[in-house]
Protein backbone atom coordinates (compact mmCIF):
# COMPACT_ATOMS: atom_id res chain seq x y z
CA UNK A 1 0.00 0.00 0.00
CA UNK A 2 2.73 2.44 0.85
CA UNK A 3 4.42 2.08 -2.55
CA UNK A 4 0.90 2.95 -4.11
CA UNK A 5 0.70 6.17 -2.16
CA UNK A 6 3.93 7.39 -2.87
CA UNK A 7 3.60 7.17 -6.39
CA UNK A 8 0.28 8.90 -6.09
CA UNK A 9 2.48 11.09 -3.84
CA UNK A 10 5.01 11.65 -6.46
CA UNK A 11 3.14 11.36 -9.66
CA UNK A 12 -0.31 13.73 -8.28
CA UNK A 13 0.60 16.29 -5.52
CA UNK A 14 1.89 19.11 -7.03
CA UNK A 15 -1.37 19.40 -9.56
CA UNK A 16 -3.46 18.38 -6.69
CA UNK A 17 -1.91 21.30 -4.35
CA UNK A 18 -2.31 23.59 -7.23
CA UNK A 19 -5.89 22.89 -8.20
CA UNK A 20 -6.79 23.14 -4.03
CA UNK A 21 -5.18 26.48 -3.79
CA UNK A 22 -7.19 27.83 -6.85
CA UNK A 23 -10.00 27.12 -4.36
CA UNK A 24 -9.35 28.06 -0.88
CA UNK A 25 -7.13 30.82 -2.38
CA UNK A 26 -4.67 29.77 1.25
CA UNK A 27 -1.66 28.23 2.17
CA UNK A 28 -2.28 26.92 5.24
CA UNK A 29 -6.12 25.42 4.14
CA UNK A 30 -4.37 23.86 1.58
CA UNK A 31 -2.13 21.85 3.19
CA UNK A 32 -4.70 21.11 5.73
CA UNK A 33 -7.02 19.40 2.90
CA UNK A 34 -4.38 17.81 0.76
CA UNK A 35 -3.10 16.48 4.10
CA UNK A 36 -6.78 15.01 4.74
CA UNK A 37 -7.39 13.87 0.89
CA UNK A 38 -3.94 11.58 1.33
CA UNK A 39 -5.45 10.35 4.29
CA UNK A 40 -8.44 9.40 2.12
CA UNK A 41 -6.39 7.90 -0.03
CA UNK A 42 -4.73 5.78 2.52
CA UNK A 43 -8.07 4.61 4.07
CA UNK A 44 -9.93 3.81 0.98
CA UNK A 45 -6.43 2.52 -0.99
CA UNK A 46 -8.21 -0.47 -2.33
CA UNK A 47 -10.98 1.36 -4.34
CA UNK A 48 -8.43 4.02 -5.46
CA UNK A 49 -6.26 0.99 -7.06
CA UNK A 50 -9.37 -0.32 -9.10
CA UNK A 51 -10.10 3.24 -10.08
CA UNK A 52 -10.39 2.70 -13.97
CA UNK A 53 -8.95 6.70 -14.12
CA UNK A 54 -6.86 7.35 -11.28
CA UNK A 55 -6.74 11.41 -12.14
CA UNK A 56 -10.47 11.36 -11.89
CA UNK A 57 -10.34 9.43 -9.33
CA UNK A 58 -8.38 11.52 -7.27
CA UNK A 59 -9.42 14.82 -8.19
CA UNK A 60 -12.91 13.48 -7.04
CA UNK A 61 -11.88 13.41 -3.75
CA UNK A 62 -9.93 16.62 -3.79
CA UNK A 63 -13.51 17.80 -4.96
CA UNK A 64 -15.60 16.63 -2.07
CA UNK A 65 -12.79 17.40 0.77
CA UNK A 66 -12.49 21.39 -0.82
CA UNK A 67 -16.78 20.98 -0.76
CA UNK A 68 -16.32 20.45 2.86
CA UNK A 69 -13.99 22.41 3.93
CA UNK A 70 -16.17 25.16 2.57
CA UNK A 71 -19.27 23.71 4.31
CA UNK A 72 -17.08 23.42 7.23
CA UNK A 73 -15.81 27.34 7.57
CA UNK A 74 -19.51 28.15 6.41
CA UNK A 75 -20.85 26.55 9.42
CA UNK A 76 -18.62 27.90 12.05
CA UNK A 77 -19.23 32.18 11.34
């Protein structure tokens, strides 16, 4: 498993990062929800190997944790 996340790691982050601070439009957000999408990854490994499109995949997830972080800061003002 920890091969499998590194090369997501290595192969994803840096468009990943990029496309989350488009977003939140912050530093320190972002690396708090890229931080919690690898965790994603990590739990759920074994549906994100039988992804048929790993990018879509992935930038699902980046999709629904950046959804709720916004729900998240929404909900605490």
């Amino acid at each position: 498993m920890t091969s499998e996340v590194t090369t997501i790691w290595k192969d994803f982050h840096k468009d990943l990062k990029g496309f989350i601070l488009n977003k939140t439009k912050n530093a320190t957000d972002t690396d708090d929800i890229l931080q919690e999408v690898f965790i994603k990854i990590i739990y759920h490994a074994d549906k994100v190997n039988q992804a048929e499109n790993l990018r879509q995949y992935l930038y699902g997830i980046v999709r629904n944790t950046v959804n709720d972080y916004f729900i998240k800061t929404k909900n605490c003002k």
